[in-house]
Protein backbone atom coordinates (compact mmCIF):
# COMPACT_ATOMS: atom_id res chain seq x y z
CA UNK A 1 -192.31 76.90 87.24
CA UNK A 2 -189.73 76.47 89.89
CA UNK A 3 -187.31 73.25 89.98
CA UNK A 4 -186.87 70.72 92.62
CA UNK A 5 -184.21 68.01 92.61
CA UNK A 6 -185.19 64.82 94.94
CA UNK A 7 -183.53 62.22 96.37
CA UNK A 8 -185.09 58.81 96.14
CA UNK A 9 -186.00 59.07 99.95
CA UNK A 10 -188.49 61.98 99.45
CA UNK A 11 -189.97 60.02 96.64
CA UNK A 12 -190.65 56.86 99.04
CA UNK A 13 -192.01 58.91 101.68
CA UNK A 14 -194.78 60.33 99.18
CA UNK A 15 -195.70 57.03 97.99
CA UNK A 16 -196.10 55.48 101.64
CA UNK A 17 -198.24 58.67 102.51
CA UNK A 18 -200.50 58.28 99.74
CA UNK A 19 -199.52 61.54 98.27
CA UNK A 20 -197.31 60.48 95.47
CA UNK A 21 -199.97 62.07 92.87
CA UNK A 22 -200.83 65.00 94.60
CA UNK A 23 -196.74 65.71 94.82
CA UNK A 24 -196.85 66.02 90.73
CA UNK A 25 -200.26 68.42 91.14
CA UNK A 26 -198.27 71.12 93.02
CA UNK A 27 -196.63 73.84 90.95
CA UNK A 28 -193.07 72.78 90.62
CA UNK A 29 -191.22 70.44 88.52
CA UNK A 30 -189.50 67.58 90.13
CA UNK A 31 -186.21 66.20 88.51
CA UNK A 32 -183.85 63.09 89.35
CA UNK A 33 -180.54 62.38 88.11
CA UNK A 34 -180.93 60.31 85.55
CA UNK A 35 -178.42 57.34 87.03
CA UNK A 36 -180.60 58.06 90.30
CA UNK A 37 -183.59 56.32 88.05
CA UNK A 38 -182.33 54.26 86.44
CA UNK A 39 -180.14 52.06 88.95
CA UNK A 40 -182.02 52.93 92.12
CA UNK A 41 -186.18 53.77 91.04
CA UNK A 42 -187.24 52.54 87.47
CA UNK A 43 -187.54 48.91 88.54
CA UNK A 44 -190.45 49.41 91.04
CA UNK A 45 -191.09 52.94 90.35
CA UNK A 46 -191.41 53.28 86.67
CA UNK A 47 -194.71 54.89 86.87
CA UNK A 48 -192.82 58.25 88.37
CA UNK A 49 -192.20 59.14 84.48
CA UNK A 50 -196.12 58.84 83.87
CA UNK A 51 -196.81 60.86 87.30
CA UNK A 52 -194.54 63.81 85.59
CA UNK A 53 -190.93 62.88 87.08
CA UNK A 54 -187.97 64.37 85.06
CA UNK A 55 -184.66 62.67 84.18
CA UNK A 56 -182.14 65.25 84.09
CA UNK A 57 -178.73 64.31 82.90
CA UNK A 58 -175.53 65.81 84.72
CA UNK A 59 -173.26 68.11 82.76
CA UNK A 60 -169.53 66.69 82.37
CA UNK A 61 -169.09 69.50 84.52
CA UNK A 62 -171.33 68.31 87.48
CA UNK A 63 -169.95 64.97 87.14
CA UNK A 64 -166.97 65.89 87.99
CA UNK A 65 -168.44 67.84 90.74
CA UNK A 66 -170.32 64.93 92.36
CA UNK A 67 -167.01 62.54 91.76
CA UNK A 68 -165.49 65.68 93.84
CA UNK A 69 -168.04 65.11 96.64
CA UNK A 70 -168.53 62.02 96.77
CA UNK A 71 -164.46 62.03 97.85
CA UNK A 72 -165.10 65.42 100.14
CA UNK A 73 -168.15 63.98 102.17
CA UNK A 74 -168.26 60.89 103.77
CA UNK A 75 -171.34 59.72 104.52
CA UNK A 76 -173.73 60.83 101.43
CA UNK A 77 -173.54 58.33 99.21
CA UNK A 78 -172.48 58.30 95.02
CA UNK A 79 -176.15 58.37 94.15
CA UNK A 80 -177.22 61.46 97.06
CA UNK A 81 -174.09 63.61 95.73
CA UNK A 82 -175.40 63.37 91.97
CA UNK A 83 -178.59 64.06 93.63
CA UNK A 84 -176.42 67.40 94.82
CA UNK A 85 -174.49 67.98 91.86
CA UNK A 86 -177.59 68.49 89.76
CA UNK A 87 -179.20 70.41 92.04
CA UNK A 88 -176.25 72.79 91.83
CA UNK A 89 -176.22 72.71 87.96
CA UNK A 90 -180.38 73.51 87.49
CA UNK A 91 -179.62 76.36 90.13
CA UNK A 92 -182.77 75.10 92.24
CA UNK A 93 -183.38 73.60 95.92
CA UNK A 94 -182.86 69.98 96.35
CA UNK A 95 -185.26 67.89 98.39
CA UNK A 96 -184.52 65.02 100.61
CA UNK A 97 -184.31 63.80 104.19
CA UNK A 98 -181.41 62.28 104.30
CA UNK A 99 -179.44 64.06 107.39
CA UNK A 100 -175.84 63.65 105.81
CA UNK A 101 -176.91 65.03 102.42
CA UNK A 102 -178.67 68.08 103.86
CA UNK A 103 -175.33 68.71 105.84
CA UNK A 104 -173.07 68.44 102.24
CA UNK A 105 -175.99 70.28 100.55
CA UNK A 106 -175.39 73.25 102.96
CA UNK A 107 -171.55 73.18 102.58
CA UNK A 108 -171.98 73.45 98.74
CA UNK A 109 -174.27 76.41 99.29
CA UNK A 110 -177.67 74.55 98.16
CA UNK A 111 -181.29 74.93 99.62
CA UNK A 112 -183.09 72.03 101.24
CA UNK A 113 -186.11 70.84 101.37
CA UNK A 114 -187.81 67.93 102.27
CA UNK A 115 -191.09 65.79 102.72
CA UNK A 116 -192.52 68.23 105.60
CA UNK A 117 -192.09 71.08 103.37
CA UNK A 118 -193.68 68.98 100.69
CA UNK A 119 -196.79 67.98 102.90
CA UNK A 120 -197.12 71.37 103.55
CA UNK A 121 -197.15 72.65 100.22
CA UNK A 122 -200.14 70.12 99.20
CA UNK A 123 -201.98 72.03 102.26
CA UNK A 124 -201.26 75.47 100.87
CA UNK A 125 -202.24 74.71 97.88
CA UNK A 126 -205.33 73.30 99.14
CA UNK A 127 -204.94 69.66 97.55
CA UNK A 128 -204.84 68.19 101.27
CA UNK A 129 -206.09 68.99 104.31
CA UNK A 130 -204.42 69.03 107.38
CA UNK A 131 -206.52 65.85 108.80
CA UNK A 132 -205.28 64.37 105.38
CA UNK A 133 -201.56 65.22 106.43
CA UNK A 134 -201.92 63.45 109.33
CA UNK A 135 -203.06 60.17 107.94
CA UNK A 136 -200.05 60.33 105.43
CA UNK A 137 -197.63 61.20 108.24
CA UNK A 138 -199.26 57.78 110.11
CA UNK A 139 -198.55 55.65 106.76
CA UNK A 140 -195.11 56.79 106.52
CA UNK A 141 -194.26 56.39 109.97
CA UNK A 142 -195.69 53.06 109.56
CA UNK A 143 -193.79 52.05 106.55
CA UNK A 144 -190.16 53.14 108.72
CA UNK A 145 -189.77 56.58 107.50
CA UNK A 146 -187.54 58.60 109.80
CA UNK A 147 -188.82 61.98 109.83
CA UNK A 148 -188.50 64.53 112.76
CA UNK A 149 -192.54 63.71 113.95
CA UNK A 150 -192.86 65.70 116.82
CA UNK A 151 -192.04 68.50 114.66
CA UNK A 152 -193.79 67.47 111.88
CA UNK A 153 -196.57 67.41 114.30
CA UNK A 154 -195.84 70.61 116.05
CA UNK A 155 -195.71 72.63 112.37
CA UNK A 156 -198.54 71.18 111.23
CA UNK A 157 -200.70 72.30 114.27
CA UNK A 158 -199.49 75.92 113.06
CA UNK A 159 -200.31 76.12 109.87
């Protein structure tokens, strides 16, 4: 089963589309840091562990490397670059929409992914349908997510 590594922000955007559930039926295995929980989701998003949610401690190793980029890049901040660091230790793509992480993620050599490709995944693997996608696009748009919608839009008219 391949590994995912998300950001809190991908997380949020599920659970304002309604899709928070669904997320944990598609074939992957999501992880967090484990300081990413605890200090920034288990106080109103404990339930993630029930849903299937994986703390994932960072090596010595990859705590040094996030200390490393959280001096290197500016604008992603302590929690997005252990976010980073642990995707680079499982070996596996990391999702989130934050603009400044994708942008380090690419400089350390890591695949991105984010809620679109998530969305879309739930409609390949039939647990959504496209109509479905839309009304979880509407609630997240509604609740001040900042995705790229026209694009959103535009893929999911292809698919």
């Amino acid at each position: 089963m391949q590994v995912l590594i998300s950001d809190a922000n991908v997380l949020i955007d599920m659970e304002a589309g309604e899709l928070l559930e669904l997320m944990f039926a598609l074939p992957f295995e999501f992880k967090v840091s484990d300081m990413l929980f605890i200090d920034e989701l288990s106080h109103q998003h404990a339930h993630l562990l029930d849903l299937g949610l994986r703390q994932t401690e960072l090596t010595s190793d990859s705590m040094i490397d996030a200390m490393r980029m959280t001096q290197a890049y500016r604008d992603p901040s302590r929690y997005d670059c252990f976010s980073l660091a642990l995707a680079k230790q499982e070996g596996c793509p990391l999702l989130t929409g934050d603009a400044a992480l994708r942008k380090a993620a690419h400089k350390e050599d890591v695949t991105v992914k984010g809620t679109i490709w998530v969305v879309e995944q739930m409609i390949e693997h039939k647990l959504i349908t496209k109509l479905a996608a839309e009304r979880a696009y509407k609630f997240m748009q509604d609740a001040g997510s900042r995705l790229p919608w026209h694009e959103a839009l535009k893929r999911l008219e292809k698919l």
